[in-house]
Protein backbone atom coordinates (compact mmCIF):
# COMPACT_ATOMS: atom_id res chain seq x y z
CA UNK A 1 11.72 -15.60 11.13
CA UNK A 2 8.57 -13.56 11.93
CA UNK A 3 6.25 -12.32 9.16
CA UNK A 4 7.63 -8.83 8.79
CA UNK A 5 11.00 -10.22 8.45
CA UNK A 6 9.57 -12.58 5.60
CA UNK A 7 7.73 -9.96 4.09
CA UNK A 8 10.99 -8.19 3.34
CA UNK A 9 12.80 -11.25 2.33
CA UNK A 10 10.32 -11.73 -0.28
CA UNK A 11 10.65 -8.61 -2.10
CA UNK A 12 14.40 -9.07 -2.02
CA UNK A 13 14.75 -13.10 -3.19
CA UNK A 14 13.17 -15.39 -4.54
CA UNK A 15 11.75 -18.04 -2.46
CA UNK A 16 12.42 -21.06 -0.79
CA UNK A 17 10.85 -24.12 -2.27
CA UNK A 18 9.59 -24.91 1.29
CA UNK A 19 8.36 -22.96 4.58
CA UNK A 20 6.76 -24.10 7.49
CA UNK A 21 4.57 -21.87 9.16
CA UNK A 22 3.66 -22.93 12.85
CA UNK A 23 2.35 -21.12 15.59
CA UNK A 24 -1.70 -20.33 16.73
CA UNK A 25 -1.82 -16.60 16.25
CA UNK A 26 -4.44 -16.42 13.40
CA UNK A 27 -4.20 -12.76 12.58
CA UNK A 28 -0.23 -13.50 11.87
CA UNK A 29 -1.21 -17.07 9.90
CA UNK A 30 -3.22 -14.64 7.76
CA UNK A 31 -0.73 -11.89 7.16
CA UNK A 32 1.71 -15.16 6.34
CA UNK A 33 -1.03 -16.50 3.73
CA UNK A 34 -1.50 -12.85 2.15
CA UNK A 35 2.18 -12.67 1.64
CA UNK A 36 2.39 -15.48 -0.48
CA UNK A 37 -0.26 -15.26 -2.44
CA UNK A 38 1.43 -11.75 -3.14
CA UNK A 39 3.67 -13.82 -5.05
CA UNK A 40 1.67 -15.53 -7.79
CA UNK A 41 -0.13 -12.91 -9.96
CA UNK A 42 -3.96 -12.66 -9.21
CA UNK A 43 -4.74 -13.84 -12.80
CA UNK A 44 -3.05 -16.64 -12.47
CA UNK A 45 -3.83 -17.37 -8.88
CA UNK A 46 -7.43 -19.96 -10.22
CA UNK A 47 -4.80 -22.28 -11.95
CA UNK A 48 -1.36 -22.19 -10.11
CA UNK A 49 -3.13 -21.86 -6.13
CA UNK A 50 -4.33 -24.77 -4.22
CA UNK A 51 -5.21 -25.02 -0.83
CA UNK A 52 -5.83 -28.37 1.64
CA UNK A 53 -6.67 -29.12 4.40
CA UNK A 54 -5.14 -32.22 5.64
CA UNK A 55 -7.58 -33.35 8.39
CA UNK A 56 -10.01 -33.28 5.63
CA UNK A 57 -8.26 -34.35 2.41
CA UNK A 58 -5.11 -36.61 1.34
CA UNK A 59 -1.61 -35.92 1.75
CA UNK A 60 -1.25 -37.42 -1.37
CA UNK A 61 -3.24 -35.74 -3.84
CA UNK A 62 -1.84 -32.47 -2.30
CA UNK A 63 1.67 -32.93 -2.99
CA UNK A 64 0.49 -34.27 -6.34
CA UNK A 65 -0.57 -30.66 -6.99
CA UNK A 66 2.64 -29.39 -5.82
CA UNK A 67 4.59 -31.54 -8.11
CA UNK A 68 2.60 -30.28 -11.08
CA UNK A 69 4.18 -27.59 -13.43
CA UNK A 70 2.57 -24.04 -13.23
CA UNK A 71 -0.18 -23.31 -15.79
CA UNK A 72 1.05 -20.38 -18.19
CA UNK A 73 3.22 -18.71 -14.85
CA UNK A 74 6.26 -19.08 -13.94
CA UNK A 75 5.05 -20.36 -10.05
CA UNK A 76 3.11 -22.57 -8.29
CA UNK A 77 1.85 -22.07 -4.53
CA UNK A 78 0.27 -25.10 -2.66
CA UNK A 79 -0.69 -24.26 0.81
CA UNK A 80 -1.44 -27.26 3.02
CA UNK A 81 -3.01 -26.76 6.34
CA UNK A 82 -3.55 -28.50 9.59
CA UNK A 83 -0.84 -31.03 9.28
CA UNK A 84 -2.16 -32.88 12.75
CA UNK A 85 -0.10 -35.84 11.59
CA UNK A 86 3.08 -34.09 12.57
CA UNK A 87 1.94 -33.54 15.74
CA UNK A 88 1.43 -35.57 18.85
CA UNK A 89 -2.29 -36.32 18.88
CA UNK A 90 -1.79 -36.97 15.01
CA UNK A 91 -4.13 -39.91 14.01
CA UNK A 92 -6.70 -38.33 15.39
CA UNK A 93 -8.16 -37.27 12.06
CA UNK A 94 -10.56 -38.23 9.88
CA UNK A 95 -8.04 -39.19 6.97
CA UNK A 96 -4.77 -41.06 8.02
CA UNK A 97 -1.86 -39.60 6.19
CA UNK A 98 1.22 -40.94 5.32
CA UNK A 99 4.15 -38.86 6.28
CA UNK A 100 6.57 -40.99 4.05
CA UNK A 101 4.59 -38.99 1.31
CA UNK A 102 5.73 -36.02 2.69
CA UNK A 103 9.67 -37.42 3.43
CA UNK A 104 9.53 -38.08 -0.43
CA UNK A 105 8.54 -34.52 -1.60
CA UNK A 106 11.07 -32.95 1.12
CA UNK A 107 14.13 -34.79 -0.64
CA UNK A 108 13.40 -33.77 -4.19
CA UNK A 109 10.90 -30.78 -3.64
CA UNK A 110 9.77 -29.60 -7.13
CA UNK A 111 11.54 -26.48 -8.36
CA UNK A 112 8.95 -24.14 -9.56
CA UNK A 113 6.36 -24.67 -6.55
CA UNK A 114 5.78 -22.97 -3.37
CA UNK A 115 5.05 -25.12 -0.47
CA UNK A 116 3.86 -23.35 2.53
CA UNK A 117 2.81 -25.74 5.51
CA UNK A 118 0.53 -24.08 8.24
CA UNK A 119 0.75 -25.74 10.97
CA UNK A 120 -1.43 -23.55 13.19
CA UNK A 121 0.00 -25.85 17.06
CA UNK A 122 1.89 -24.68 19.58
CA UNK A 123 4.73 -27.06 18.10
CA UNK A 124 5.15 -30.40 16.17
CA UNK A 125 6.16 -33.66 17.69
CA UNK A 126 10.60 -33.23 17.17
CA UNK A 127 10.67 -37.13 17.90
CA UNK A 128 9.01 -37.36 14.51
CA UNK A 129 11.71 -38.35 11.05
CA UNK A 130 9.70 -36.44 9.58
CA UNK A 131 9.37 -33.44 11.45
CA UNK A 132 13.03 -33.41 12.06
CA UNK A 133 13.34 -33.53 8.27
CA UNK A 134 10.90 -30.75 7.74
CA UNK A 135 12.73 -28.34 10.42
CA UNK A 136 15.91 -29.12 7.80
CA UNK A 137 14.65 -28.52 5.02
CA UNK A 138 11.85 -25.81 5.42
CA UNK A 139 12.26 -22.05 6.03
CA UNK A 140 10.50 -21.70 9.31
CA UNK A 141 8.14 -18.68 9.93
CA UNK A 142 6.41 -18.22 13.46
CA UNK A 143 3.21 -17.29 13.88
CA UNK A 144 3.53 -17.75 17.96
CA UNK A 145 1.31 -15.45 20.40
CA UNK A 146 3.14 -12.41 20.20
CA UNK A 147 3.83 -10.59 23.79
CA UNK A 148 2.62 -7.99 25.07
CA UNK A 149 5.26 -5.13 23.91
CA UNK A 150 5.55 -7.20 20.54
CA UNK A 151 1.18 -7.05 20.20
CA UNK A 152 1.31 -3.17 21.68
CA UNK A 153 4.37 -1.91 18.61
CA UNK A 154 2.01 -4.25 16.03
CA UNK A 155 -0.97 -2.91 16.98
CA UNK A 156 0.05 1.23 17.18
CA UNK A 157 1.91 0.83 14.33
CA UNK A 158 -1.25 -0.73 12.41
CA UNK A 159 -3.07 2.25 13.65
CA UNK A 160 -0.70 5.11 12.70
CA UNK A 161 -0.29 3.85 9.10
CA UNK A 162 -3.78 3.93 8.81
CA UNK A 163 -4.13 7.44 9.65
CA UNK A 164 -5.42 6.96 13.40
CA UNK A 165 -4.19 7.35 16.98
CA UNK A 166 -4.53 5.95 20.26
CA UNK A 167 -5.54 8.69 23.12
CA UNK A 168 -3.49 9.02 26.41
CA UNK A 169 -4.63 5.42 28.21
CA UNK A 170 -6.19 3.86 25.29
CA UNK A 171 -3.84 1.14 24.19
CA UNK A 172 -3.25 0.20 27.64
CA UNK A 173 -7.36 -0.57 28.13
CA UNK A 174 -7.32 -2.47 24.66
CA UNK A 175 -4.41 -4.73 26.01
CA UNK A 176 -6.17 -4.92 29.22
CA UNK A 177 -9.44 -6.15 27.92
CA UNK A 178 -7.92 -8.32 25.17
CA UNK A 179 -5.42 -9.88 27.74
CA UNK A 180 -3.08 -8.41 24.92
CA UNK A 181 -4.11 -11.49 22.43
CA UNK A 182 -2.77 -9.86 19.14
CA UNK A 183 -5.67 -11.21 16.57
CA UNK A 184 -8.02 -10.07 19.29
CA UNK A 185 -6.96 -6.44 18.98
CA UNK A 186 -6.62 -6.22 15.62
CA UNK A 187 -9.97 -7.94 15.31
CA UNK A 188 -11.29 -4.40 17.30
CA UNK A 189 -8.92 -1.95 15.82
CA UNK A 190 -11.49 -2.24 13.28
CA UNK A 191 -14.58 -1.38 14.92
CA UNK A 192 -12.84 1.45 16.76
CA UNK A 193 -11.59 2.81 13.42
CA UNK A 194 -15.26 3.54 11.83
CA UNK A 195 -16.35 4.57 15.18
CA UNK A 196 -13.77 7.55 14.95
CA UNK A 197 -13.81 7.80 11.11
CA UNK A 198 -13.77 11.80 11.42
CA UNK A 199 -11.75 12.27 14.66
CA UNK A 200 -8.77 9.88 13.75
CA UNK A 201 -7.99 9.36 17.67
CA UNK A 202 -9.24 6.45 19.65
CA UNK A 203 -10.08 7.01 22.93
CA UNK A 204 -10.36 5.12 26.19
CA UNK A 205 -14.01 5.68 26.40
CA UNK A 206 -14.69 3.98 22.68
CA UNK A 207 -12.67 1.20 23.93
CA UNK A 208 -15.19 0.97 26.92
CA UNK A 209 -17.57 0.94 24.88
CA UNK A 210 -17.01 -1.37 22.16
CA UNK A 211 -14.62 -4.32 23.40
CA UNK A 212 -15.90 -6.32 25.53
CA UNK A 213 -13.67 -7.63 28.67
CA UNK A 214 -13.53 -11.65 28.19
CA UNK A 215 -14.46 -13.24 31.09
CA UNK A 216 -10.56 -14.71 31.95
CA UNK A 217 -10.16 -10.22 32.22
CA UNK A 218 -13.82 -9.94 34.41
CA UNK A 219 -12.62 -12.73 36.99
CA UNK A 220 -9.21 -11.57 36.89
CA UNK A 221 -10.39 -8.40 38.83
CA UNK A 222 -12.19 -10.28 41.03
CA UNK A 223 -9.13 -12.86 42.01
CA UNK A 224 -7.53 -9.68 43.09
CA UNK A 225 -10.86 -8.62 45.50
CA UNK A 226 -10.86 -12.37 46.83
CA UNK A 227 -7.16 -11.96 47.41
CA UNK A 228 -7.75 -8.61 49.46
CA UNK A 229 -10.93 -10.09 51.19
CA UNK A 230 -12.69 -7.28 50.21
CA UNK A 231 -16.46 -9.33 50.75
CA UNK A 232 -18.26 -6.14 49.59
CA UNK A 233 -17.12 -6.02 45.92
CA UNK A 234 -16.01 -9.78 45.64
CA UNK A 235 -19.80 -10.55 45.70
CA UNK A 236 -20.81 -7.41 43.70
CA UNK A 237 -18.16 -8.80 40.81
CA UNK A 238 -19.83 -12.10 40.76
CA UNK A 239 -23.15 -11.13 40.70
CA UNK A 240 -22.27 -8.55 37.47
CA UNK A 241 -20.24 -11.89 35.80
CA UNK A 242 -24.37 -13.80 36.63
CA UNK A 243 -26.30 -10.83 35.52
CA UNK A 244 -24.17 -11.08 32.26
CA UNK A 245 -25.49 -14.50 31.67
CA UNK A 246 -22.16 -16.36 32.87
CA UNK A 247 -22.90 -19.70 33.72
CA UNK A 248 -21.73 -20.60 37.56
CA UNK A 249 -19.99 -23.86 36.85
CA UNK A 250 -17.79 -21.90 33.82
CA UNK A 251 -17.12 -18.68 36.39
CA UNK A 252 -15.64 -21.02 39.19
CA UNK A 253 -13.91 -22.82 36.62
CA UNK A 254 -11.77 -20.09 35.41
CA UNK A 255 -11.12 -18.45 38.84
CA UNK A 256 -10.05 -22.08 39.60
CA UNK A 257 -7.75 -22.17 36.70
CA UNK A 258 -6.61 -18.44 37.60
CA UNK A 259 -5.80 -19.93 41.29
CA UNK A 260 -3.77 -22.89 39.82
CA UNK A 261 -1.97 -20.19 37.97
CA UNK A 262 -1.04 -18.04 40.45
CA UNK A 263 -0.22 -20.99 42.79
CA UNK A 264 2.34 -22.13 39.80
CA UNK A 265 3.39 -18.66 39.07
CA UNK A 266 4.35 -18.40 43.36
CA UNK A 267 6.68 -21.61 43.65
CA UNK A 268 7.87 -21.51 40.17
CA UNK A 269 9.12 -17.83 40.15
CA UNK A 270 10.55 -18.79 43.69
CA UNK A 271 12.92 -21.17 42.18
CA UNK A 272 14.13 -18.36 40.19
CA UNK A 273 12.28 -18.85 36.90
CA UNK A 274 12.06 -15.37 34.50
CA UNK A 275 8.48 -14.68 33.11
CA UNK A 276 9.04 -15.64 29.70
CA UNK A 277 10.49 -19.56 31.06
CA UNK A 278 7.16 -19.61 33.17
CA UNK A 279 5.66 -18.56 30.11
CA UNK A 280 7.01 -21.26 27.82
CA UNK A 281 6.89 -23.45 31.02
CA UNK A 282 2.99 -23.41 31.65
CA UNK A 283 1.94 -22.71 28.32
CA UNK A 284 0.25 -19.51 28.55
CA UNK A 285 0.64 -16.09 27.02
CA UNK A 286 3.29 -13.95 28.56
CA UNK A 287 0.98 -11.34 29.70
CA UNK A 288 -1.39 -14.14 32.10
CA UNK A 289 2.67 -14.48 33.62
CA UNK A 290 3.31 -10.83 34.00
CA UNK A 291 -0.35 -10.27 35.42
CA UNK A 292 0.75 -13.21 38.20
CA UNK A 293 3.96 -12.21 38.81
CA UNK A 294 2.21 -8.83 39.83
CA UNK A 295 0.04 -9.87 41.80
CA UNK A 296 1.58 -12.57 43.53
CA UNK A 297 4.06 -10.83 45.23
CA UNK A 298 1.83 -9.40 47.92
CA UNK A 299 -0.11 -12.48 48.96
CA UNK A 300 1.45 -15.92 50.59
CA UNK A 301 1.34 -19.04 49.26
CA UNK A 302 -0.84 -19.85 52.08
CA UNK A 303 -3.27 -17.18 51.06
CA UNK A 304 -3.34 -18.70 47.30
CA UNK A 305 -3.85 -22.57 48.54
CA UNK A 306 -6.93 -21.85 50.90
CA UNK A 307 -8.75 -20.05 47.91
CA UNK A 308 -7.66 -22.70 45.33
CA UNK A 309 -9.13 -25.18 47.71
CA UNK A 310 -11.95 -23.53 48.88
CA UNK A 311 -13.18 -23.33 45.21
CA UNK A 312 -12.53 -26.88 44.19
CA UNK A 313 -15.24 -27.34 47.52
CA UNK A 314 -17.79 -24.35 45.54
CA UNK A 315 -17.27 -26.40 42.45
CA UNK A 316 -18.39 -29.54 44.01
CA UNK A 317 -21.22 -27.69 46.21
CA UNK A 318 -22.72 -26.68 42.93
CA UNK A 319 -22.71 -29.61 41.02
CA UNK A 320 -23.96 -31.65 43.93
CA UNK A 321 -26.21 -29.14 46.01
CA UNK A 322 -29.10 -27.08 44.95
CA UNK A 323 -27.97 -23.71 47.04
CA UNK A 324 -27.30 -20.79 44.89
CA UNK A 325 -24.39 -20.07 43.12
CA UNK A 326 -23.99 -16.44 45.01
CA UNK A 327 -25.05 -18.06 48.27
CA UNK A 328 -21.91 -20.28 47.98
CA UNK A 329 -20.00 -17.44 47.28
CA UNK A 330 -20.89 -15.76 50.20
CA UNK A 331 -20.11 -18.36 52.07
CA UNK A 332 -16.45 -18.74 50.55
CA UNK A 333 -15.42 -15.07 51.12
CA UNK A 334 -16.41 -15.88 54.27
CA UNK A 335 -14.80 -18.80 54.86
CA UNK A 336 -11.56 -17.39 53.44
CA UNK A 337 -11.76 -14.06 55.06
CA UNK A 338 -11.48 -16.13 58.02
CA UNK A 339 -8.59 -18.22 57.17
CA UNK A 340 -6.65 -14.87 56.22
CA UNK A 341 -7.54 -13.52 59.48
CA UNK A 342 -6.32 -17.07 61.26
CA UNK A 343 -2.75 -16.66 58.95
CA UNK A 344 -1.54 -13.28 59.98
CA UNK A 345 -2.66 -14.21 64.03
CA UNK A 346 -0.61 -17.26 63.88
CA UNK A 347 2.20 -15.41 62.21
């Protein structure tokens, strides 16, 4: 279930001795954590609330708390967070856990405790006992990226039941310059919301103003110059991502990882693929897939291998050469200007 749904639950029934949280989004994890602690009574919450975090402390002395009566309530709530063990990198930790521990607790879980795990990981290891035990046992809640129709209805419903509104354009600029990341919006809903704390309406132009683009949204618009060979603004966008103190090596590196994307995003969606299987597929949030799928239709695979490769050789120029970073630029829009030119001849 998603947190809205478990929000409603919650007022309705009482609740499960066991959930399992898992997902990365931190603005949802949150929402989860405030839920729960809804439950226990904030007087009570110093005595019958604990909290661990299992890369730091023992799996042991957690559940120990969980199996502990309430003091003077009628609930306990033991959150326990990070559970890396139940993952595949587990070990990896500080403090080695022992998920029979856990096995124990999930057979006989104690009546009159909460016990919310927050695993905040794209998923657990499933060839795990215990994991498979926990996925029987637990109510699950996700707290996966949301996409991009999902974050847009969170995030204008946020702002209409706080009084505010989104001007024609607006919301589309916030999802642009977020790459619709959920916590990331909500995170500047915020700002915007005392910058217009007489107006109500948020406009395009406070966006602008106040969110920042990340650099995966700067080089994003300048994949799609490279793409057109348009030499002019290519080196114009690459010079603005240096004059904002972007390092070189880090620039090339995402519009390498961009490339590599849209190169997957080509023979993947080829093969007949639907954006939310290339999604799950490659790992990335829906709206890097949509963004690809967009823009991949009007270049060739061709097109997308020569740039790829001709910034794996930038990439190696700079760590090897002393030539400036815009220099080899230059000299790879030229490069691949050429090679487009080449292409549609030979076609």
């Amino acid at each position: 279930m998603d947190a809205v749904t478990l929000q409603s639950q919650l007022k309705n029934a009482p609740a499960a001795p066991v959930y399992l949280v898992i997902g990365p989004q931190q603005m949802i994890i949150q929402k989860v954590r405030e839920t729960f602690l809804k439950l226990i009574p904030q007087e009570e919450q110093v005595m019958n609330v604990g909290s661990y975090d299992l890369e730091e402390e023992g799996l042991g002395q957690a559940l120990d708390d969980a199996m502990s009566a309430p003091f003077f309530g009628e609930k306990r709530l033991v959150f326990l967070n990070k559970p890396n063990f139940l993952t595949t990198n587990g070990g990896k930790t500080k403090i080695k856990q022992d998920p029979e521990l856990l096995a124990q607790y999930l057979n006989h879980p104690q009546p009159s405790t909460i016990l919310v795990i927050i695993a905040p990981y794209e998923k657990l290891d499933g060839r795990k006992k215990v994991v498979k035990q926990l996925k029987k046992n637990a109510v699950e809640v996700t707290a996966q990226p949301l996409t991009e129709q999902a974050a847009r209805a969170a995030v204008e419903q946020n702002v209409l039941n706080s009084g505010y509104q989104f001007a024609d354009g607006a919301l589309t600029e916030l999802v642009k310059r977020t790459n619709a990341d959920y916590s990331s919006m909500i995170a500047n809903i915020q700002k915007l919301m005392l910058l217009e704390y007489e107006n109500k309406i948020i406009s395009v132009e406070d966006i602008q103003s106040l969110v920042p683009q990340t650099l995966d949204s700067n080089v994003f618009d300048l994949v799609n110059a490279v793409l057109q060979h348009q030499q002019e603004r290519s080196i114009s966008l690459y010079r603005q991502l240096l004059e904002s103190q972007q390092q070189p090596l880090q620039i090339n590196a995402v519009l390498v990882s961009q490339f590599r994307l849209l190169l997957q995003v080509k023979i993947l969606s080829a093969r007949g693929l639907s954006q939310g299987t290339l999604a799950n597929k490659l790992q990335v949030h829906p709206y890097r897939v949509k963004l690809g799928l967009q823009t991949v239709r009007n270049f060739s695979l061709t097109d997308l291998i020569n740039a790829y490769l001709g910034l794996i050789r930038v990439e190696k120029a700079l760590k090897t050469t002393s030539r400036s970073p815009e220099l080899l630029f230059q000299l790879f829009m030229l490069q691949y200007s050429q090679q487009v030119k080449a292409s549609k001849k030979a076609d």
